[in-house]
C-alpha atoms as a PDB file:
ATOM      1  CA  UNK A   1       0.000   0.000   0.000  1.00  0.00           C
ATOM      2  CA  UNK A   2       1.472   3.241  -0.935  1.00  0.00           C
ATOM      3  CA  UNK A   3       1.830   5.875   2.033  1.00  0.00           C
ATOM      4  CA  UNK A   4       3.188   8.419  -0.285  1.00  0.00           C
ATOM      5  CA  UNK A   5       1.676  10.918  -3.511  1.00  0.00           C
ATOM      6  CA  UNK A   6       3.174  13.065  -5.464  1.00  0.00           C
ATOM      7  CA  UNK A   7       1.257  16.580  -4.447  1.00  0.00           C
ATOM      8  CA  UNK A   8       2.393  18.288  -1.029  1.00  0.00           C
ATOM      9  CA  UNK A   9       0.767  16.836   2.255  1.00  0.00           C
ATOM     10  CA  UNK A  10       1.034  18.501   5.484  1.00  0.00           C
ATOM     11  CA  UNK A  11      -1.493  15.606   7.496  1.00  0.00           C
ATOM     12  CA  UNK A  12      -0.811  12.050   8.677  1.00  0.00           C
ATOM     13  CA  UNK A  13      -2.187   9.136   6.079  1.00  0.00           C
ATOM     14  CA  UNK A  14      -1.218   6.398   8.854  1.00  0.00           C
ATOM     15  CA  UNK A  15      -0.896   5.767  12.327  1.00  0.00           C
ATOM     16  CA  UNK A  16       1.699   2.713  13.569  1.00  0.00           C
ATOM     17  CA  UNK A  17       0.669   1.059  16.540  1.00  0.00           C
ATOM     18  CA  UNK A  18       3.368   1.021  18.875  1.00  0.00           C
ATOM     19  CA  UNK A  19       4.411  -2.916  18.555  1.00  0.00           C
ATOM     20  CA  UNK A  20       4.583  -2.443  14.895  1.00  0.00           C
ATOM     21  CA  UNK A  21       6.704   0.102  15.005  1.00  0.00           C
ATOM     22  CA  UNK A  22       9.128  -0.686  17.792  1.00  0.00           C
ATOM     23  CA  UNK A  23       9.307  -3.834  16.004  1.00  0.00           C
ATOM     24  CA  UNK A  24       9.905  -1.869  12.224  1.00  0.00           C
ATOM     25  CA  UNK A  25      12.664   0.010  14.343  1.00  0.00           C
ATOM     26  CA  UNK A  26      14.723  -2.980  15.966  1.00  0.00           C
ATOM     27  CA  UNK A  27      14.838  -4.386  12.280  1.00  0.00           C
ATOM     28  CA  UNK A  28      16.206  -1.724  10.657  1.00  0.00           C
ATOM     29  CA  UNK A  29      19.403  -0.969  13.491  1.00  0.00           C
ATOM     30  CA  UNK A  30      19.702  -5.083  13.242  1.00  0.00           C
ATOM     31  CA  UNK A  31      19.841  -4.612   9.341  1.00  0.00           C
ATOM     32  CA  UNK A  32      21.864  -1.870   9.485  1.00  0.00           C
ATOM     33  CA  UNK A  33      24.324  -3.642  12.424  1.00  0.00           C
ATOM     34  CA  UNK A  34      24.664  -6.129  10.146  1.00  0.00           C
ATOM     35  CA  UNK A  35      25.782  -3.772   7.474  1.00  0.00           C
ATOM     36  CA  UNK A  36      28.262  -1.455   9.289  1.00  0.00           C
ATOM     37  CA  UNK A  37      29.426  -4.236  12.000  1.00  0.00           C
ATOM     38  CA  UNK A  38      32.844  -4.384  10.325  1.00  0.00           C
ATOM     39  CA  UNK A  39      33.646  -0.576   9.872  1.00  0.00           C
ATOM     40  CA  UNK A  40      32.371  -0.014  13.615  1.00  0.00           C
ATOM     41  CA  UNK A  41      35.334  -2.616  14.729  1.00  0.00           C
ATOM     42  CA  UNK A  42      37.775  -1.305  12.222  1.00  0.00           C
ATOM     43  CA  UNK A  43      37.352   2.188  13.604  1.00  0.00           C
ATOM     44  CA  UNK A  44      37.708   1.012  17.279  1.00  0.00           C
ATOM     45  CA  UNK A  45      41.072  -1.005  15.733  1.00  0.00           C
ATOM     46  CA  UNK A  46      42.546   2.169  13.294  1.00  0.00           C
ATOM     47  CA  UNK A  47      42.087   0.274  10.764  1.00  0.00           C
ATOM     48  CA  UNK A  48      40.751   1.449   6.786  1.00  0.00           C
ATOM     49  CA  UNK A  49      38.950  -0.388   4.419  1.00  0.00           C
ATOM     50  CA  UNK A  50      39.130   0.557   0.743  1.00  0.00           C
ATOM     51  CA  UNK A  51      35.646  -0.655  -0.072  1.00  0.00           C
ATOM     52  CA  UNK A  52      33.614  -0.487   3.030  1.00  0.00           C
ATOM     53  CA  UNK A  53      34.264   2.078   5.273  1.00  0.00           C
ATOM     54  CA  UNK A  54      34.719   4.512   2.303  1.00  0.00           C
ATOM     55  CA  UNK A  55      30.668   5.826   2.602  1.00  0.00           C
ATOM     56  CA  UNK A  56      31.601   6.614   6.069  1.00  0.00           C
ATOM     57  CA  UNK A  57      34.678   8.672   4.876  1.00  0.00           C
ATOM     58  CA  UNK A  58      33.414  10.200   1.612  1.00  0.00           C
ATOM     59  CA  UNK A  59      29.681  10.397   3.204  1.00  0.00           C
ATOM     60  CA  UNK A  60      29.014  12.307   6.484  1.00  0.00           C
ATOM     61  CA  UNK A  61      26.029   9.946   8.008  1.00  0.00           C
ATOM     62  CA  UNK A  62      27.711   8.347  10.521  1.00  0.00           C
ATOM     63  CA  UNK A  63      26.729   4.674  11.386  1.00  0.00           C
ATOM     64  CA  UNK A  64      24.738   5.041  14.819  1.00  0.00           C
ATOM     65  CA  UNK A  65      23.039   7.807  12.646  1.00  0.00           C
ATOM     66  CA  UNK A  66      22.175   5.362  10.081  1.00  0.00           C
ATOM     67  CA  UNK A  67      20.830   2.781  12.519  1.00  0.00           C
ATOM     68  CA  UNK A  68      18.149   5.101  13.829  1.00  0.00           C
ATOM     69  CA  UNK A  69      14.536   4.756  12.096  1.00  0.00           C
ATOM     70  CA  UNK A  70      12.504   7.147  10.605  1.00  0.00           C
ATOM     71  CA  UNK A  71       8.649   6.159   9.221  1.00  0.00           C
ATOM     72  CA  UNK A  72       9.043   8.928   7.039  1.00  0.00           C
ATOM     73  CA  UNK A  73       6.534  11.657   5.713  1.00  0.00           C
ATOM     74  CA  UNK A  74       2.871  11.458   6.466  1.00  0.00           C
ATOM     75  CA  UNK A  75       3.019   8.524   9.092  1.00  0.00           C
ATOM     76  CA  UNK A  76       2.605   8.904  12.536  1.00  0.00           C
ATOM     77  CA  UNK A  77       3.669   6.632  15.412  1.00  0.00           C
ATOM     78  CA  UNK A  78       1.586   5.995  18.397  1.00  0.00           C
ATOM     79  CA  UNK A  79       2.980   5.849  22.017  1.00  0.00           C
ATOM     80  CA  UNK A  80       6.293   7.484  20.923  1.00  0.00           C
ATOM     81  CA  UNK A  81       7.110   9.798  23.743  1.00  0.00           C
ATOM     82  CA  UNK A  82      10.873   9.286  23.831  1.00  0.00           C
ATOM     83  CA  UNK A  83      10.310  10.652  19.376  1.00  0.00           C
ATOM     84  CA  UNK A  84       9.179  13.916  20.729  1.00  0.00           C
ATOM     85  CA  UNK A  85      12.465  15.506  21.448  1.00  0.00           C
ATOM     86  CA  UNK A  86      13.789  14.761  18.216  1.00  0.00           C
ATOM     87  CA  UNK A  87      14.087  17.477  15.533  1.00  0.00           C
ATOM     88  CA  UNK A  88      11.311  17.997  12.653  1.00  0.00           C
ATOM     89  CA  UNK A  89       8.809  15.663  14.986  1.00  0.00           C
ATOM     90  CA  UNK A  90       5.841  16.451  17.004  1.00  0.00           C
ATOM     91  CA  UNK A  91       3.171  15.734  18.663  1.00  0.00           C
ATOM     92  CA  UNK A  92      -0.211  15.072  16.215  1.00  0.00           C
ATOM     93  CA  UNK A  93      -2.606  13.634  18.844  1.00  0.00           C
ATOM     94  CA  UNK A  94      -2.679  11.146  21.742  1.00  0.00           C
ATOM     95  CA  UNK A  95      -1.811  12.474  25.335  1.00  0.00           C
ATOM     96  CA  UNK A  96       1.506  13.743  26.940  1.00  0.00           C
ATOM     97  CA  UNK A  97       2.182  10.295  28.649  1.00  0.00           C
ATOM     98  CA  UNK A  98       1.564   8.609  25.228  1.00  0.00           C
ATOM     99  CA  UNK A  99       1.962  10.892  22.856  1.00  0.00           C
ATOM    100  CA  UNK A 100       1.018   9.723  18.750  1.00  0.00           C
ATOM    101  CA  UNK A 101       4.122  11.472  17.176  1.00  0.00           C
ATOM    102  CA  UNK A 102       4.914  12.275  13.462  1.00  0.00           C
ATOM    103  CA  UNK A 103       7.544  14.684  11.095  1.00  0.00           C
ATOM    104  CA  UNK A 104       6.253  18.151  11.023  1.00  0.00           C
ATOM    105  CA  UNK A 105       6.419  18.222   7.603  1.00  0.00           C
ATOM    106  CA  UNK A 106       5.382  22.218   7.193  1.00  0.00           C
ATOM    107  CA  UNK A 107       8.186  22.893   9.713  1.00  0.00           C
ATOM    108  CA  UNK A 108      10.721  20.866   7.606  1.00  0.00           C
ATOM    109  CA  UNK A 109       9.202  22.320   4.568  1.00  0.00           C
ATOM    110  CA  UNK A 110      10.069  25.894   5.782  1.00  0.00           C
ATOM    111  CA  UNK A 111      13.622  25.206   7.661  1.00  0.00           C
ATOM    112  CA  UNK A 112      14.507  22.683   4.341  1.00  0.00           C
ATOM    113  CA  UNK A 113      12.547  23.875   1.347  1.00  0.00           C
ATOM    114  CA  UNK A 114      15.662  25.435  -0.613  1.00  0.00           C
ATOM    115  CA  UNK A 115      17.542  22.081  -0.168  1.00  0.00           C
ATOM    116  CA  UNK A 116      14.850  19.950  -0.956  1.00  0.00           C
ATOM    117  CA  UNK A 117      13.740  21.566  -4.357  1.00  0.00           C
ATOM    118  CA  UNK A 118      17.793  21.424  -5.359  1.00  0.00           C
ATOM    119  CA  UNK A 119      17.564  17.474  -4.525  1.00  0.00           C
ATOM    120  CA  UNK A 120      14.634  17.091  -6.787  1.00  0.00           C
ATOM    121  CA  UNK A 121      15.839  19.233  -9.258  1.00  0.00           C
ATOM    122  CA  UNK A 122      19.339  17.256  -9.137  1.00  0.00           C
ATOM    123  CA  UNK A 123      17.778  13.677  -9.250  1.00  0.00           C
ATOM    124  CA  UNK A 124      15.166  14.394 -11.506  1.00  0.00           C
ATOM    125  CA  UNK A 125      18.173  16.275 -13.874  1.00  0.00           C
ATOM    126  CA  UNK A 126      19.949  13.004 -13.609  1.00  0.00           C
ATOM    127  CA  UNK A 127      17.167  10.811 -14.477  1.00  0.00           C
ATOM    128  CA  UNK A 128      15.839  11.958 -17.251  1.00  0.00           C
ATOM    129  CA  UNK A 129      19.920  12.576 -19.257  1.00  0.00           C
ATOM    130  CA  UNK A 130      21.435   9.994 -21.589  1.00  0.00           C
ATOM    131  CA  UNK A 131      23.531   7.194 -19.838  1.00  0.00           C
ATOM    132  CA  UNK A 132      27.226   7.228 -20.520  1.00  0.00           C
ATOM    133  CA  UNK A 133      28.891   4.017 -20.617  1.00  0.00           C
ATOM    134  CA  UNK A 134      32.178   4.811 -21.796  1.00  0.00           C
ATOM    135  CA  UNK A 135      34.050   5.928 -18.945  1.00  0.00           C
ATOM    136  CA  UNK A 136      34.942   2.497 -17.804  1.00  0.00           C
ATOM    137  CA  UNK A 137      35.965   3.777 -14.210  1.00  0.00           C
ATOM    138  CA  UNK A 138      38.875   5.850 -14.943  1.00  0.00           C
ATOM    139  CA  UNK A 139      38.360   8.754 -12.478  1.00  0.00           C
ATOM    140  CA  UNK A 140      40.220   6.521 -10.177  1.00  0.00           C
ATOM    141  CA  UNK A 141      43.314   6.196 -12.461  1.00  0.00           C
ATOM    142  CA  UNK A 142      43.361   9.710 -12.840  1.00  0.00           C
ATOM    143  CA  UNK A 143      43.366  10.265  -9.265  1.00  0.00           C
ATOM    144  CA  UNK A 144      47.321   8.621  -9.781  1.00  0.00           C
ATOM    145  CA  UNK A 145      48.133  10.220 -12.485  1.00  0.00           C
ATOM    146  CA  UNK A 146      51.707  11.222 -12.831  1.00  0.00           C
ATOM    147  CA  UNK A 147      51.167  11.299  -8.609  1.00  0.00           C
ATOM    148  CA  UNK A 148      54.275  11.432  -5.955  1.00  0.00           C
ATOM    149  CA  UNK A 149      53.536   7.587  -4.277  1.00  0.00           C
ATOM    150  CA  UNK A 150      53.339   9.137  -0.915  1.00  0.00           C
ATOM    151  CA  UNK A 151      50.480  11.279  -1.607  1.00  0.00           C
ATOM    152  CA  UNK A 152      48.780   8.256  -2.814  1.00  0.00           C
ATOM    153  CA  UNK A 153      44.968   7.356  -1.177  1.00  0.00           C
ATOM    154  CA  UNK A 154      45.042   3.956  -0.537  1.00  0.00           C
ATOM    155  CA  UNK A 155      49.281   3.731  -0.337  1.00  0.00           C
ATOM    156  CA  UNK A 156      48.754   0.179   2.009  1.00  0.00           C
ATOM    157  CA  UNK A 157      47.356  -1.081  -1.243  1.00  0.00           C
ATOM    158  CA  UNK A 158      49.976  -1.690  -4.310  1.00  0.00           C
ATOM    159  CA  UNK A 159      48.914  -0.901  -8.224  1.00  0.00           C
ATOM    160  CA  UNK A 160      48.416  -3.799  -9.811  1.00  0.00           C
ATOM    161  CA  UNK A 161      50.399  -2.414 -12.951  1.00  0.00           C
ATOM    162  CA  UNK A 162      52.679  -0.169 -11.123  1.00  0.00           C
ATOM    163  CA  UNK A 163      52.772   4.021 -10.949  1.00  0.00           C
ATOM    164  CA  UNK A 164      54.399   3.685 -15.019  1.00  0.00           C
ATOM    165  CA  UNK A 165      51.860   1.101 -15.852  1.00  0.00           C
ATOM    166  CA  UNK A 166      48.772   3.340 -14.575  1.00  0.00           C
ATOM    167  CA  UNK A 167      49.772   6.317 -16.150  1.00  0.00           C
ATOM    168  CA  UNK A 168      50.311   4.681 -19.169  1.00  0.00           C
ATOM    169  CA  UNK A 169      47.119   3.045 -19.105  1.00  0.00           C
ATOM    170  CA  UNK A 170      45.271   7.200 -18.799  1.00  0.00           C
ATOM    171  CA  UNK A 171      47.997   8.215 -21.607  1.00  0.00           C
ATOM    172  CA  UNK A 172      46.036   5.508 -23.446  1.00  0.00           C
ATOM    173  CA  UNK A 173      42.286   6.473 -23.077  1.00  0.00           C
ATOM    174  CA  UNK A 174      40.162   9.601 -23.546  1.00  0.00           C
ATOM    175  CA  UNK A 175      38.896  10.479 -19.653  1.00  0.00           C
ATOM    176  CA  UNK A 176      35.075  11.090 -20.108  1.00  0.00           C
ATOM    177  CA  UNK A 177      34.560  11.959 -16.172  1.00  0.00           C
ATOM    178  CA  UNK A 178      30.920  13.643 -15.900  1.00  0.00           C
ATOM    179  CA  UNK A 179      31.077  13.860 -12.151  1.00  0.00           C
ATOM    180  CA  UNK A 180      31.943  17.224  -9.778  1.00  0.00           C
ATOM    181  CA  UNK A 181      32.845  14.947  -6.819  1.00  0.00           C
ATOM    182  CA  UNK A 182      34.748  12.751  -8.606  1.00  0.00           C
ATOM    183  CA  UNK A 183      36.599  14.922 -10.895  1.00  0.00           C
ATOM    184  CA  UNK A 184      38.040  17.117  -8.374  1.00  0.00           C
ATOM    185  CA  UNK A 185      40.111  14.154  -6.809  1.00  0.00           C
ATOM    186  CA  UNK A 186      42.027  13.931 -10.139  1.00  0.00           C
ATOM    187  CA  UNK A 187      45.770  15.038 -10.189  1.00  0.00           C
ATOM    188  CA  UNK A 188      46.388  18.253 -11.695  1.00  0.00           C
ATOM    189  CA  UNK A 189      48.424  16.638 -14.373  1.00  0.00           C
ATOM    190  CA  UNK A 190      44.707  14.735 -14.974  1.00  0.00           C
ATOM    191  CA  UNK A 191      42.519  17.258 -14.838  1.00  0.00           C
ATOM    192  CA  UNK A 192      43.099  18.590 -18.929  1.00  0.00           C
ATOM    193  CA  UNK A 193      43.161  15.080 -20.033  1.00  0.00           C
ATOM    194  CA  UNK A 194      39.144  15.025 -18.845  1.00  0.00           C
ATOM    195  CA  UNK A 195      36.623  16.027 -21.870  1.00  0.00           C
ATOM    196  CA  UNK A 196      35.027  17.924 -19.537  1.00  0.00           C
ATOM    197  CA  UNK A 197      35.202  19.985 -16.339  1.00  0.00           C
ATOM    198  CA  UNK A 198      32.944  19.202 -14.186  1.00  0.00           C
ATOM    199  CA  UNK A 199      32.210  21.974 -11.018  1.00  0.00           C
ATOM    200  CA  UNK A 200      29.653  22.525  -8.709  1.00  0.00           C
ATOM    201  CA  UNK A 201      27.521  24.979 -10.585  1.00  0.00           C
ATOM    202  CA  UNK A 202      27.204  22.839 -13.598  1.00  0.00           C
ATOM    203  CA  UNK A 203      25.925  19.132 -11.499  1.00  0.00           C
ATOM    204  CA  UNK A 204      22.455  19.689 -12.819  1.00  0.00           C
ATOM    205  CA  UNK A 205      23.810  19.940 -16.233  1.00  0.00           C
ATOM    206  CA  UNK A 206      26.410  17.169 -16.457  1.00  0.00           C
ATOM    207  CA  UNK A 207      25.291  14.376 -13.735  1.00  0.00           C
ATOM    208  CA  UNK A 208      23.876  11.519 -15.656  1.00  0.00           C
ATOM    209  CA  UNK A 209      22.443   7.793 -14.385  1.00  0.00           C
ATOM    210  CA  UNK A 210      25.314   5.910 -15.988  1.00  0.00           C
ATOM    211  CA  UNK A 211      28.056   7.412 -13.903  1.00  0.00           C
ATOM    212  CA  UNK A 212      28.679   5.179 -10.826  1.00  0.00           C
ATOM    213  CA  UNK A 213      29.546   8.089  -8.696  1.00  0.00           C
ATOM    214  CA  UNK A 214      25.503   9.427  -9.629  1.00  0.00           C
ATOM    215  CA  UNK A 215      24.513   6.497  -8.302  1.00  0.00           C
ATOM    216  CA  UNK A 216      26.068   6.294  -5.220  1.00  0.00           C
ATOM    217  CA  UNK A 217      24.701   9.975  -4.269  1.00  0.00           C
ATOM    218  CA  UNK A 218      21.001   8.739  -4.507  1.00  0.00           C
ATOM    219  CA  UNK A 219      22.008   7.589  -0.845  1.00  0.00           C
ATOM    220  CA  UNK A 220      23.586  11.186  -0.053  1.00  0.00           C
ATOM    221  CA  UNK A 221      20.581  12.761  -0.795  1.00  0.00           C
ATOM    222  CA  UNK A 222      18.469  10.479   0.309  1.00  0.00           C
ATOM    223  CA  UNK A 223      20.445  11.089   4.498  1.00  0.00           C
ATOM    224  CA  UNK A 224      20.397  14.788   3.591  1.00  0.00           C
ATOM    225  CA  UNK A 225      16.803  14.328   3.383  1.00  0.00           C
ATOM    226  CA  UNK A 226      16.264  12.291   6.996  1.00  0.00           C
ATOM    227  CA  UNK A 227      13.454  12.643   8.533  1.00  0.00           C
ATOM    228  CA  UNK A 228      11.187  12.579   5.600  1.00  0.00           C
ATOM    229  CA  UNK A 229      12.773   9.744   4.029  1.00  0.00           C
ATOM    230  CA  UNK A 230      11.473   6.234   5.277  1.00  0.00           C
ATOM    231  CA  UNK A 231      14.761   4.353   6.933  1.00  0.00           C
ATOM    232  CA  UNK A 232      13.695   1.245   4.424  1.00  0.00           C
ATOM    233  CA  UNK A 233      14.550   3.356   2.008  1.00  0.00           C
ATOM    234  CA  UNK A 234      17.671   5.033   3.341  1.00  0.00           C
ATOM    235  CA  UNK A 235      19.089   1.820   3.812  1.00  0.00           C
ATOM    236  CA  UNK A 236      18.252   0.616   0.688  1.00  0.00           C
ATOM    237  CA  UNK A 237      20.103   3.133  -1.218  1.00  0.00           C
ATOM    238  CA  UNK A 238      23.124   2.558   1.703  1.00  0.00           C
ATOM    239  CA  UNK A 239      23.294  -1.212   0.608  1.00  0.00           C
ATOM    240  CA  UNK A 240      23.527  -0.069  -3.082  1.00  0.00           C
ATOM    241  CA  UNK A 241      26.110   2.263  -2.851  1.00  0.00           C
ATOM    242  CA  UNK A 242      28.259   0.064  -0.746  1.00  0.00           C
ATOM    243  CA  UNK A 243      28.138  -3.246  -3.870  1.00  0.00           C
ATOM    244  CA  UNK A 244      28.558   0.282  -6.390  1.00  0.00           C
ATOM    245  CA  UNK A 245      31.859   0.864  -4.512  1.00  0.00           C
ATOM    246  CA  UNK A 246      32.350  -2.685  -4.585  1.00  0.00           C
ATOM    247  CA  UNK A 247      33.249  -2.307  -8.554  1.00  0.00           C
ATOM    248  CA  UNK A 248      34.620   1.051  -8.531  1.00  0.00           C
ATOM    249  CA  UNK A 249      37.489  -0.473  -6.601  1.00  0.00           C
ATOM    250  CA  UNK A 250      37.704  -3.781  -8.605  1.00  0.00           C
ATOM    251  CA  UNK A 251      37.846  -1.843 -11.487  1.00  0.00           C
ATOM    252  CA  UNK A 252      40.666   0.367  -9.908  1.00  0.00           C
ATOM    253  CA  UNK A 253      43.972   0.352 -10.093  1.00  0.00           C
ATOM    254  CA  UNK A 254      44.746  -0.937  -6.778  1.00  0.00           C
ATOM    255  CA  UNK A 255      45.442  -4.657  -5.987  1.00  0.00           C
ATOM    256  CA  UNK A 256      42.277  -5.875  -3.399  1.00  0.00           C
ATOM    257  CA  UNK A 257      43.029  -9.185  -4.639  1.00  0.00           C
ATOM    258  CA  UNK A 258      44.109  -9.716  -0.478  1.00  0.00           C
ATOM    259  CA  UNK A 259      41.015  -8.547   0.745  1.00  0.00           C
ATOM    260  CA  UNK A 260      39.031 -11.232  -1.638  1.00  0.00           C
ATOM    261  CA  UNK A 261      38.085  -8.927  -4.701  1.00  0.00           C
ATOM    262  CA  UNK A 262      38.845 -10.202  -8.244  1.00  0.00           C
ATOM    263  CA  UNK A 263      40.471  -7.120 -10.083  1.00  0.00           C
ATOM    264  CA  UNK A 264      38.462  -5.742 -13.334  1.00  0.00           C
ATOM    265  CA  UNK A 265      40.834  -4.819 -15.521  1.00  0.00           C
ATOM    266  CA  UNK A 266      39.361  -2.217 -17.490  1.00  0.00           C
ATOM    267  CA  UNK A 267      42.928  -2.255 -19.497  1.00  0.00           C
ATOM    268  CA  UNK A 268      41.273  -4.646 -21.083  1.00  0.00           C
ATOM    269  CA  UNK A 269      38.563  -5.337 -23.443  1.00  0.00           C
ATOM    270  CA  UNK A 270      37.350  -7.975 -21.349  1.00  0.00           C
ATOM    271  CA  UNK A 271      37.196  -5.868 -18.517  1.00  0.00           C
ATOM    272  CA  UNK A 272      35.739  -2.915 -20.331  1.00  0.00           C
ATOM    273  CA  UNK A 273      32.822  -5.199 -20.868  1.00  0.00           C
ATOM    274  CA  UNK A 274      32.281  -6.790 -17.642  1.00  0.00           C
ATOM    275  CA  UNK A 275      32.988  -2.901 -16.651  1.00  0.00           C
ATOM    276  CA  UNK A 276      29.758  -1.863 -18.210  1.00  0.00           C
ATOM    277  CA  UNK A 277      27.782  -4.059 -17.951  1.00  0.00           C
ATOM    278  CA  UNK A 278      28.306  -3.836 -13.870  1.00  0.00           C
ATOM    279  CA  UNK A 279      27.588  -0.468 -14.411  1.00  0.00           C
ATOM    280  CA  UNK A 280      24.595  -0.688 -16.589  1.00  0.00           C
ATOM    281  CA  UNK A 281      23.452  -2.752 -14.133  1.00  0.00           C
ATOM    282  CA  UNK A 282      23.464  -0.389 -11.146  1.00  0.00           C
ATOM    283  CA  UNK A 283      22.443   2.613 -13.101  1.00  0.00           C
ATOM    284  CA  UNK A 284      19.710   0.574 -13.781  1.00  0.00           C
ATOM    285  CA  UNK A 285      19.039  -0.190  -9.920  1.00  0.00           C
ATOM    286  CA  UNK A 286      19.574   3.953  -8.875  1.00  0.00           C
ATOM    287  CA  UNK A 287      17.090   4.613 -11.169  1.00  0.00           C
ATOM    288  CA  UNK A 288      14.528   2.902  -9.358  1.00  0.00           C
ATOM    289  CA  UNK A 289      15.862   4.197  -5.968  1.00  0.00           C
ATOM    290  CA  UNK A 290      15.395   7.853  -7.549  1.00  0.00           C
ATOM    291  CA  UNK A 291      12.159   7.241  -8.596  1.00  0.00           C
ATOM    292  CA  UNK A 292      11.132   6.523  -4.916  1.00  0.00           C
ATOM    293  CA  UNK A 293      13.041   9.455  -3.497  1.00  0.00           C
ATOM    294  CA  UNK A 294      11.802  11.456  -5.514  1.00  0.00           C
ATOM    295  CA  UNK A 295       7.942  10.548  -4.550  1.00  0.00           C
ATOM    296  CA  UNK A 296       8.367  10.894  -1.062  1.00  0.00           C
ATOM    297  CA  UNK A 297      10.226  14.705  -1.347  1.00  0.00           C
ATOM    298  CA  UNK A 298       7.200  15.879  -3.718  1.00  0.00           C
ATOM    299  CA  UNK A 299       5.266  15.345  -0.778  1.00  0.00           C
ATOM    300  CA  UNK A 300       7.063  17.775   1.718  1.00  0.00           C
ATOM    301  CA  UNK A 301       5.404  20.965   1.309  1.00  0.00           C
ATOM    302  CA  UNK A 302       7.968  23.637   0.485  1.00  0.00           C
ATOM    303  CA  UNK A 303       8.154  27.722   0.170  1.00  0.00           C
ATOM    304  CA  UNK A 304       9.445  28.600  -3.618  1.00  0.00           C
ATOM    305  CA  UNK A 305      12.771  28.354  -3.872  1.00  0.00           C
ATOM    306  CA  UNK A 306      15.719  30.171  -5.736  1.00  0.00           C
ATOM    307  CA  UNK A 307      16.071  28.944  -9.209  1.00  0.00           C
ATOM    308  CA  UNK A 308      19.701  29.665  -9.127  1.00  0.00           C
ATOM    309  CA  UNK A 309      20.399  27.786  -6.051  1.00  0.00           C
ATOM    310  CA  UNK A 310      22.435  25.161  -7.174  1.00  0.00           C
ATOM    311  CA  UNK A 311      24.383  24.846  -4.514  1.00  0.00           C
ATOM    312  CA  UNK A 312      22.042  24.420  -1.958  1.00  0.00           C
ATOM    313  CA  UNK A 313      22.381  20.449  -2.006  1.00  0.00           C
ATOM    314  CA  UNK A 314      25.642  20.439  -0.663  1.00  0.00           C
END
């Protein structure tokens, strides 16, 4: 049953009885302790990941943020006293020993309605552009590029072809980088070899559903975005960015063959295939994920906001 339309709402479509919700709550921090159980002991060790504690360093939700449950917009819970201290809820009925609490959606409208018409505006921008498919990963080989070894990311991890072997590899291939984020990691001996020049002001133009980076963001935006977004869905879009970071670090130049993953060596046109069709595959998965962000943030009412604010996503 859908919860959610796409025309601004300001009352509650659906009350949770307590047990129900309690009960939706301890799944999601057991789903998500499941997911982040690793990275929580790494960071007690000082120890790094590559692959997954990278959404905690390149993201800013932090994990015990993650684990807490939201219903999301227009559903209420019932008996949630200890919900109404927390910011963007209130009370919608009940009494003050069992209060029914919900998201005061007109008050997140009004402190969030700048940021929340950029979000739409940026994932319905990326939606509806062309795919690219020929990139085959290379914003992480450009990231080396003609780089000193000790200002290398990852320097515990070794290149599987070596610094000469790397930088021969970007000599080799036109850079077709579409992404702000990703692009400004590049060395500055990379940056001309791009196509383009991706910066902040021109995301809206140049983000498009093929790029892995894209589709990795639909869980950025979909944090930025917490209360209103249901935690099913914020975790949903978690799990996908983690298995999208999976490949962009397969298909790296880094050797993770240690840590179990099977290198994809887009060198190759072997690789290059199994490359895209990886990618084709997520882009394909984000989509979706957009879709059903986008639905729930029609919903929050919102004051008009500046046409020119592109930076107000963050």
């Amino acid at each position: 049953m859908s919860l959610i339309s796409d025309e601004p709402v300001d009352e509650i479509r659906y009350v949770l009885p307590a047990a129900a919700w309690r009960a939706a709550a301890a799944r999601h921090a057991d789903r998500v302790q499941a997911l982040t159980r690793g990275h929580t002991a790494r960071a007690g060790a000082g120890q790094h990941h590559p692959v997954d504690d990278f959404l905690f360093s390149y993201y800013s939700l932090r994990p015990a943020q993650l684990r807490r449950w939201h219903p999301g917009a227009t559903v209420a819970l019932a008996d949630a006293p200890d919900r109404t201290g927390w910011r963007f809820y209130g009370a919608v009925g009940g009494s003050a020993e069992s209060p029914t609490v919900a998201v005061d959606l007109p008050a997140f409208g009004t402190a969030r309605g700048a940021q929340v018409e950029f979000v739409i505006r940026m994932l319905s921008a990326t939606a509806a552009a062309p795919g690219q498919f020929g990139c085959f990963g290379l914003h992480e080989w450009a990231m080396l590029f003609r780089q000193d070894p000790d200002e290398r990311r990852h320097a515990a991890w070794p290149l599987r072809l070596g610094p000469a072997g790397t930088d021969e590899v970007v000599r080799e291939h036109q850079i077709r980088c579409t992404h702000y984020d990703a692009f400004r990691f590049f060395t500055p001996a990379a940056r001309p070899r791009n196509t383009v020049q991706p910066d902040l002001d021109s995301r809206l133009a140049m983000e498009q559903p093929g790029c892995l980076h894209a589709s990795m963001d639909v869980y950025k935006w979909a944090y930025k975005m917490i209360p209103v977004v249901p935690g099913e869905l914020l975790v949903d879009c978690f799990e996908l960015a983690r298995s999208i970071r999976e490949l962009d670090m397969r298909a790296s130049p880094y050797d993770l063959s240690d840590l179990g993953y099977r290198p994809v060596a887009i060198e190759t046109p072997a690789g290059k295939a199994q490359y895209v069709a990886g990618q084709r595959r997520f882009a394909q998965a984000a989509q979706v994920l957009r879709g059903r962000l986008l639905q729930v943030l029609r919903a929050v009412p919102r004051a008009a906001a500046d046409p020119a604010g592109t930076r107000a996503g963050g």
